[in-house]
PDB file of N, CA and C in Angstrom:
ATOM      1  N   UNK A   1      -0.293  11.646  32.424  1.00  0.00           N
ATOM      2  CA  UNK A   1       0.875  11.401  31.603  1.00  0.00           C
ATOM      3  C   UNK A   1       1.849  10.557  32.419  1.00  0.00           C
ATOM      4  N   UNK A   2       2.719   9.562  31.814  1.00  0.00           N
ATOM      5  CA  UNK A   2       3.168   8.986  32.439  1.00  0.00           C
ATOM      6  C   UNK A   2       4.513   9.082  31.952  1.00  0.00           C
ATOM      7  N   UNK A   3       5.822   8.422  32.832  1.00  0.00           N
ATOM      8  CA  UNK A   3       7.215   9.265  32.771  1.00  0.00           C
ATOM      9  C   UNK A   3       8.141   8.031  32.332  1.00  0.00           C
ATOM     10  N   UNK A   4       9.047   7.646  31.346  1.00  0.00           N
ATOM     11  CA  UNK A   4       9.826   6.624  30.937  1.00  0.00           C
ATOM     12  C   UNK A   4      10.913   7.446  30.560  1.00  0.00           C
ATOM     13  N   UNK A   5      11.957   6.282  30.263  1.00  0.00           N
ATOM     14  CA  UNK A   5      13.374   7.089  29.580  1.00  0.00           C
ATOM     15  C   UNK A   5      13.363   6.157  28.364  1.00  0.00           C
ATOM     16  N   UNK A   6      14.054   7.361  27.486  1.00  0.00           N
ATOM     17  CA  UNK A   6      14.389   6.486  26.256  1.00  0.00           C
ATOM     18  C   UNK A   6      16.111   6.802  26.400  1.00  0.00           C
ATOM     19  N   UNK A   7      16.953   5.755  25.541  1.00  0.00           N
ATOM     20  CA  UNK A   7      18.132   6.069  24.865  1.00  0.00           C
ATOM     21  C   UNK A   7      18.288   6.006  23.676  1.00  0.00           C
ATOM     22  N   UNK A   8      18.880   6.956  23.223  1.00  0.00           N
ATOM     23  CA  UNK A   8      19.077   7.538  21.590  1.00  0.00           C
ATOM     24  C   UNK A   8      20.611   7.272  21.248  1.00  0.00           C
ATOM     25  N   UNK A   9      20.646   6.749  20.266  1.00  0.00           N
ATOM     26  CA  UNK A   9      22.099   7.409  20.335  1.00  0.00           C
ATOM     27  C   UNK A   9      22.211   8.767  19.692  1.00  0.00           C
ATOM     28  N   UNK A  10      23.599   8.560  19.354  1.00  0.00           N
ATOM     29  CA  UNK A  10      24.338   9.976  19.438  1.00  0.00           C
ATOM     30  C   UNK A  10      23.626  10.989  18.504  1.00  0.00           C
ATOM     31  N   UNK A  11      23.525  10.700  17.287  1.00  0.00           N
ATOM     32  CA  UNK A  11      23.473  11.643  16.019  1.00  0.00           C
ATOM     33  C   UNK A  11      21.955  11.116  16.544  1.00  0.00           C
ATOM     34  N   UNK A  12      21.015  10.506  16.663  1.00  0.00           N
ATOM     35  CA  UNK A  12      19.730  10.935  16.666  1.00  0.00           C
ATOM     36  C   UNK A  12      19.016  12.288  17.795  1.00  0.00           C
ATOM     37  N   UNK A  13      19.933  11.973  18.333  1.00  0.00           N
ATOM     38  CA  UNK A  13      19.754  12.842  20.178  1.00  0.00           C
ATOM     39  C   UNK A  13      20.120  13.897  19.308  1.00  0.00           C
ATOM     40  N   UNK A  14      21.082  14.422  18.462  1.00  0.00           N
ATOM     41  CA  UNK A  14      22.117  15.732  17.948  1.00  0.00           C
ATOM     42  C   UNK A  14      20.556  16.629  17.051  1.00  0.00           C
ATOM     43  N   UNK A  15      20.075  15.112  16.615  1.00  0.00           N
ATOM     44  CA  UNK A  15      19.173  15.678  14.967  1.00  0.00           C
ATOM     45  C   UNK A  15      18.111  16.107  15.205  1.00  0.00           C
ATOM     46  N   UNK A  16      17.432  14.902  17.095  1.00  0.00           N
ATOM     47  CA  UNK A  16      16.259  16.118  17.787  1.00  0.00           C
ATOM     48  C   UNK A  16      16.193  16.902  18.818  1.00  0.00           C
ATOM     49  N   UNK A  17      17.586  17.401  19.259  1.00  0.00           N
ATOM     50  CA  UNK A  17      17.877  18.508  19.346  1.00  0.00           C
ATOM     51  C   UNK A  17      17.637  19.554  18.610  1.00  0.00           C
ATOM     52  N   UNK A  18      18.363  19.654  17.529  1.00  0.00           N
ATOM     53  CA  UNK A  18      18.297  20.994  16.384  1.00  0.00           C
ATOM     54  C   UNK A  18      16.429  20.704  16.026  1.00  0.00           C
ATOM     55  N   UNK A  19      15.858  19.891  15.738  1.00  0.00           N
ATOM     56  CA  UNK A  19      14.679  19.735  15.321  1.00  0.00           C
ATOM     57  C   UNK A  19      13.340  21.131  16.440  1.00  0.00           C
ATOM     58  N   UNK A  20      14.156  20.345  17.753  1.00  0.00           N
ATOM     59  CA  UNK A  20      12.943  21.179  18.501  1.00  0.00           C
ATOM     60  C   UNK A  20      13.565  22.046  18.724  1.00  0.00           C
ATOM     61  N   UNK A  21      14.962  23.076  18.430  1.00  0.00           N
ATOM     62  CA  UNK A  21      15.074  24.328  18.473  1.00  0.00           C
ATOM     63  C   UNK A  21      14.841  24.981  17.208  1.00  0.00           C
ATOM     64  N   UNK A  22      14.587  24.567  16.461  1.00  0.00           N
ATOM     65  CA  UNK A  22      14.219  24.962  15.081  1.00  0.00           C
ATOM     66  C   UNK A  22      12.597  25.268  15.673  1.00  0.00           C
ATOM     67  N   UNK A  23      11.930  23.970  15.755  1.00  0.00           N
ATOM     68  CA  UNK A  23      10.113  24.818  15.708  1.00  0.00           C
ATOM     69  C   UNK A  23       9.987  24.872  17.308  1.00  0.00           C
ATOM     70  N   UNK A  24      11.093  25.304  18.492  1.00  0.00           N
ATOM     71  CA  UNK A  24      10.916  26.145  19.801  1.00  0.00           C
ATOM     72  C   UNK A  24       9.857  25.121  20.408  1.00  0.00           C
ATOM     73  N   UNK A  25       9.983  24.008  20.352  1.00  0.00           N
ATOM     74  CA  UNK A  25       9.306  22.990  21.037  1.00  0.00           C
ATOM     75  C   UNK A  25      10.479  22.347  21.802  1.00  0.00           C
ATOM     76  N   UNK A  26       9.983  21.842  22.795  1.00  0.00           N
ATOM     77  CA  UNK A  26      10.708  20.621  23.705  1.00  0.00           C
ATOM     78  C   UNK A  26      11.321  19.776  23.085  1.00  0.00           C
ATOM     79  N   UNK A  27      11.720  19.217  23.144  1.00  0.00           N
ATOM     80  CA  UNK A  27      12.455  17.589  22.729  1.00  0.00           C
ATOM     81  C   UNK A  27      11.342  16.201  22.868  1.00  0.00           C
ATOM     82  N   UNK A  28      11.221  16.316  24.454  1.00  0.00           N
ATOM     83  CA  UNK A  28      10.185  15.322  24.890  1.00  0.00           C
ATOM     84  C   UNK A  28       8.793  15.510  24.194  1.00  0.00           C
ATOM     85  N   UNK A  29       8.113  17.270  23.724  1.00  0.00           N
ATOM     86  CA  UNK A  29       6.856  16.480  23.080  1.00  0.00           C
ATOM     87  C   UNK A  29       6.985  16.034  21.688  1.00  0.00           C
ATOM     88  N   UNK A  30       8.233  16.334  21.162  1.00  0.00           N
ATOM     89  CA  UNK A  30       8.036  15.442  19.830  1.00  0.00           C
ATOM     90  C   UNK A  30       8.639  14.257  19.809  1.00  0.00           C
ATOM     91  N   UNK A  31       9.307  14.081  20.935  1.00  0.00           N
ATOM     92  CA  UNK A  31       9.302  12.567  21.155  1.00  0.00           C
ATOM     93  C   UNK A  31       8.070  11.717  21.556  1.00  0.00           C
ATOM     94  N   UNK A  32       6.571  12.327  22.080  1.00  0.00           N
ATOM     95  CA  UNK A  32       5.449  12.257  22.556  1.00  0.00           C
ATOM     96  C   UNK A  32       4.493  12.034  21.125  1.00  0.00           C
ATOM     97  N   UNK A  33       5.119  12.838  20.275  1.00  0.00           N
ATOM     98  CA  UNK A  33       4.190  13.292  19.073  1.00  0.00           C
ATOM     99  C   UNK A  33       4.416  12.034  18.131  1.00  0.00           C
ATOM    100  N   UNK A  34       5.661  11.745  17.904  1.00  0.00           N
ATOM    101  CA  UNK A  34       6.594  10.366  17.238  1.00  0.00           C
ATOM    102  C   UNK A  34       5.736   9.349  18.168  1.00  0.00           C
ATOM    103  N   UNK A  35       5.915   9.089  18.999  1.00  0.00           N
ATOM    104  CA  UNK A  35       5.441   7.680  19.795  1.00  0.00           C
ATOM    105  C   UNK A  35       3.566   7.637  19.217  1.00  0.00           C
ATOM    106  N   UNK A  36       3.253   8.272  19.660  1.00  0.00           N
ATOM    107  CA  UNK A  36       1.529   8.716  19.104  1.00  0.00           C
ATOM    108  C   UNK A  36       1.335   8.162  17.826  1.00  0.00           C
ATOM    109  N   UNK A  37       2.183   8.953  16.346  1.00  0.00           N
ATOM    110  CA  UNK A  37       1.823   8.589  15.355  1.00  0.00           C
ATOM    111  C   UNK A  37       2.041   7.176  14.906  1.00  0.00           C
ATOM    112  N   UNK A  38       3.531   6.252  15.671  1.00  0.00           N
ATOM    113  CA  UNK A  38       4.263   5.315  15.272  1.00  0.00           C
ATOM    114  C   UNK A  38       3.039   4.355  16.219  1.00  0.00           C
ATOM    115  N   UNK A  39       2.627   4.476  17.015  1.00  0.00           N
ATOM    116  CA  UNK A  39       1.695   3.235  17.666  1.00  0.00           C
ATOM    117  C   UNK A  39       0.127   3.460  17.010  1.00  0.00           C
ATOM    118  N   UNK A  40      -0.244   4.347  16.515  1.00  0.00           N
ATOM    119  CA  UNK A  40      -1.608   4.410  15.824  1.00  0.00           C
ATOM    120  C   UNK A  40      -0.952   4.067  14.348  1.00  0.00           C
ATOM    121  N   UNK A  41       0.094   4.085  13.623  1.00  0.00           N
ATOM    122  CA  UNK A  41       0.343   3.422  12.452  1.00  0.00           C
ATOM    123  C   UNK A  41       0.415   1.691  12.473  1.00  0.00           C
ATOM    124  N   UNK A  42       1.345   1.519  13.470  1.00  0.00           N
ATOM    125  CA  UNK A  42       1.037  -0.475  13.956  1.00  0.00           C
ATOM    126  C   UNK A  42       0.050  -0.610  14.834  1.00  0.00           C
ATOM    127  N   UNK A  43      -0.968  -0.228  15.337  1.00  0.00           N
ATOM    128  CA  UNK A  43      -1.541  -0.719  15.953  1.00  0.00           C
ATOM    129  C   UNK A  43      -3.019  -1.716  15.480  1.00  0.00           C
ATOM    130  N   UNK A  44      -2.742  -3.080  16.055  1.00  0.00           N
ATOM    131  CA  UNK A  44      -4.163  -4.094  14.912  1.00  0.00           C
ATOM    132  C   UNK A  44      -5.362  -3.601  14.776  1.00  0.00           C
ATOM    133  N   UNK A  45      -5.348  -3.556  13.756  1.00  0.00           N
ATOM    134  CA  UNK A  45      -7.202  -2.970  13.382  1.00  0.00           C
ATOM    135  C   UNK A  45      -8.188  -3.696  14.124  1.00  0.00           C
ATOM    136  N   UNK A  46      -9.051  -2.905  13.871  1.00  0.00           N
ATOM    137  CA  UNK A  46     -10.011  -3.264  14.938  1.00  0.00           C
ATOM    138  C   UNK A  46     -11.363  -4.615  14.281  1.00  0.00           C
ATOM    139  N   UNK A  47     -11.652  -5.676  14.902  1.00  0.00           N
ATOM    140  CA  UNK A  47     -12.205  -6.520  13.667  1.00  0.00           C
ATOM    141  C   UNK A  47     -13.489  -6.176  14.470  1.00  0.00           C
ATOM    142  N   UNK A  48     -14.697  -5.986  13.706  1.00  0.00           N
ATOM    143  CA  UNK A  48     -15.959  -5.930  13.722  1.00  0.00           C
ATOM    144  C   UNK A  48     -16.673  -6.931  14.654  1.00  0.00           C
ATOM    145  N   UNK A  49     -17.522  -7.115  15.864  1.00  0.00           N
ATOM    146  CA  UNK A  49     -17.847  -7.840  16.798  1.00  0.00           C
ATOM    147  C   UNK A  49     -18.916  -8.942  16.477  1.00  0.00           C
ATOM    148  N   UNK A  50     -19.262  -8.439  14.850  1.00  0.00           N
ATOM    149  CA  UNK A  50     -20.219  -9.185  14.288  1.00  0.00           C
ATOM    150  C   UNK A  50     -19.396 -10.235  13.686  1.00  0.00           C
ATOM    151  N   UNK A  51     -18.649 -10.343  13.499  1.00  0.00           N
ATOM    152  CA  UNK A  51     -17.619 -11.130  12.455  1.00  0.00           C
ATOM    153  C   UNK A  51     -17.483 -12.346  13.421  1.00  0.00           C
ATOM    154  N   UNK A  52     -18.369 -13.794  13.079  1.00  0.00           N
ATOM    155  CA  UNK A  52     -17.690 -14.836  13.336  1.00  0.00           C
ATOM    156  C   UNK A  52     -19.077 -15.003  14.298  1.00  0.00           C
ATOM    157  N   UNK A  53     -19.800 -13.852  14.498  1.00  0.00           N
ATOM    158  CA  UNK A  53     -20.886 -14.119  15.627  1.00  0.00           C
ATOM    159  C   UNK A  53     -22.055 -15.066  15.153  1.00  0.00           C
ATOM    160  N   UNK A  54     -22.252 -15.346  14.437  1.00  0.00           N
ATOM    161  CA  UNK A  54     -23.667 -16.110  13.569  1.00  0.00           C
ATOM    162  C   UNK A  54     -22.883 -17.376  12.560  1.00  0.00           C
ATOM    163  N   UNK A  55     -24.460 -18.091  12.344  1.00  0.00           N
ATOM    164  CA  UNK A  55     -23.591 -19.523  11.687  1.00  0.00           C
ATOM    165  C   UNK A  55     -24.679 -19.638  10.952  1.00  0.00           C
ATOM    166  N   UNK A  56     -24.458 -19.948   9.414  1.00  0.00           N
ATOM    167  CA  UNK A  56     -25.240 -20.304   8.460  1.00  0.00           C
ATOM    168  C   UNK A  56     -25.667 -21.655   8.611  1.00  0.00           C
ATOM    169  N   UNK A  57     -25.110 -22.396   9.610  1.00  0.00           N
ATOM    170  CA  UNK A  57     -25.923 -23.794   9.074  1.00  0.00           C
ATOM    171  C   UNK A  57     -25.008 -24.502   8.144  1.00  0.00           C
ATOM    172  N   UNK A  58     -24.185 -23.980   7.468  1.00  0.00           N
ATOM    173  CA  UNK A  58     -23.322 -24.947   6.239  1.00  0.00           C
ATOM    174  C   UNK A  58     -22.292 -25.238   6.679  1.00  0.00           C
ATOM    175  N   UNK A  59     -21.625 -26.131   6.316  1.00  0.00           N
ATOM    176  CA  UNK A  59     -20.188 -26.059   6.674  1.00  0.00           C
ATOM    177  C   UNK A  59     -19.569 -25.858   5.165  1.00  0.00           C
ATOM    178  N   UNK A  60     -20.134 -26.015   3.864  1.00  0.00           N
ATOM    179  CA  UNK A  60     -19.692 -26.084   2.639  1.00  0.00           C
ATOM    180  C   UNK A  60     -19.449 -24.774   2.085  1.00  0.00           C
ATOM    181  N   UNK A  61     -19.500 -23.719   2.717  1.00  0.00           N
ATOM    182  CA  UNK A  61     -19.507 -22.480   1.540  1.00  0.00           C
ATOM    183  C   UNK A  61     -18.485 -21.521   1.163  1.00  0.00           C
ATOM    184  N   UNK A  62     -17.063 -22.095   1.687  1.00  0.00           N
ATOM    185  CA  UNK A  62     -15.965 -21.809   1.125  1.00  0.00           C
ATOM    186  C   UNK A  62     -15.584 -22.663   0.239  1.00  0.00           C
ATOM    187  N   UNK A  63     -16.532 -23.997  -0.250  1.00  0.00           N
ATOM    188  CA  UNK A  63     -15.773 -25.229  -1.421  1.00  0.00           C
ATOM    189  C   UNK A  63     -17.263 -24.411  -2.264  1.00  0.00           C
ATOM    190  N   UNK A  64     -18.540 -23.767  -1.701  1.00  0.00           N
ATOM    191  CA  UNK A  64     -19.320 -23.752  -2.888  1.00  0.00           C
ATOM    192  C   UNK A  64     -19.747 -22.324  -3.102  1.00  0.00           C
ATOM    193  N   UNK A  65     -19.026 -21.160  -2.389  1.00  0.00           N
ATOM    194  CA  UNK A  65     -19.412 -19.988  -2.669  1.00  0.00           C
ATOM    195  C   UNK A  65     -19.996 -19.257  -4.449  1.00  0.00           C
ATOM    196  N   UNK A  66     -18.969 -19.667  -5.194  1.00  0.00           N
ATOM    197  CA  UNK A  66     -19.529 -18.605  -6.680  1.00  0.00           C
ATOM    198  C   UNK A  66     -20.587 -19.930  -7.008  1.00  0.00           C
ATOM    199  N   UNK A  67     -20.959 -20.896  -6.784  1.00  0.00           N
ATOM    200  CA  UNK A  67     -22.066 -21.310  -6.863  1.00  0.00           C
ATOM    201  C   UNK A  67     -23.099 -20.630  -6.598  1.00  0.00           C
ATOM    202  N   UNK A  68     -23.110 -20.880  -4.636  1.00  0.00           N
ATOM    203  CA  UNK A  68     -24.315 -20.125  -3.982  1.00  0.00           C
ATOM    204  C   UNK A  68     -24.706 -18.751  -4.150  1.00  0.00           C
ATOM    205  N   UNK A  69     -23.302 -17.671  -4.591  1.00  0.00           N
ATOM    206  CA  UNK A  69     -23.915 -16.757  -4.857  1.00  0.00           C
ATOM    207  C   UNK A  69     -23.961 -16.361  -6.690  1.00  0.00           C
ATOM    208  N   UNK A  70     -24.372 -17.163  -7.682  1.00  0.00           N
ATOM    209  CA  UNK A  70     -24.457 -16.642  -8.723  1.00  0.00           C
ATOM    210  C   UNK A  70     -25.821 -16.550  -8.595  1.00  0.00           C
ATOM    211  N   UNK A  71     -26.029 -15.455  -9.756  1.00  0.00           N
ATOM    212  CA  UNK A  71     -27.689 -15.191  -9.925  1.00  0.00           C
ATOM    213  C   UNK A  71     -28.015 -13.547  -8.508  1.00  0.00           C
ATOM    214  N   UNK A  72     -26.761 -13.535  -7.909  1.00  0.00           N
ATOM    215  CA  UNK A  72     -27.409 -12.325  -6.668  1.00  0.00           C
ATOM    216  C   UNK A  72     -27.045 -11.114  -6.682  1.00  0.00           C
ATOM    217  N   UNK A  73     -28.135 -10.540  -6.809  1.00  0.00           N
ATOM    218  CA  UNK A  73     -28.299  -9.293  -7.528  1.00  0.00           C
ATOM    219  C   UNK A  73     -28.734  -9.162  -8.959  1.00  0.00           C
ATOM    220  N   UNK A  74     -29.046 -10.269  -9.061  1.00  0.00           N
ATOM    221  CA  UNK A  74     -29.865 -10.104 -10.673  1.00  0.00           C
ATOM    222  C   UNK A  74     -31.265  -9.933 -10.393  1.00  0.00           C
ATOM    223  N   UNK A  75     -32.304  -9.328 -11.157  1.00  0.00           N
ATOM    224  CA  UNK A  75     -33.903  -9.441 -11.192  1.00  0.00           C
ATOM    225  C   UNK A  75     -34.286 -10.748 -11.590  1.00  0.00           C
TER     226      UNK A  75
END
């Protein structure tokens, strides 16, 4: 675990105060718990390693896609 400071102001410092004497927790782990959820909510998705790895050979198939693929998935 590693050790930083934050500054709050006033009425937020007041609001998690009462917060972690209400559910008898620390201050710092729900300031731990907040940081956790708020960086796994923005954090960039992850893009697939296959994506971009292979080349069809065309350069045309964003001007001719519902062309090339009509008829797929039909018998």
């Amino acid at each position: 675990m590693e050790k930083t400071t934050v500054y709050l102001d006033s009425d937020d410092y007041l609001r998690l105060k009462r917060l972690a004497a209400e559910q008898q927790r620390p201050s710092a782990e729900l300031i731990r718990e907040a940081v956790a959820e708020y960086t796994k909510r923005h954090a960039a998705t992850r893009v697939a390693r296959s994506i971009g790895a292979f080349s069809s050979g065309r350069d045309d198939l964003g001007e001719r896609a519902e062309e090339l693929l009509t008829g797929l998935g039909q018998p």
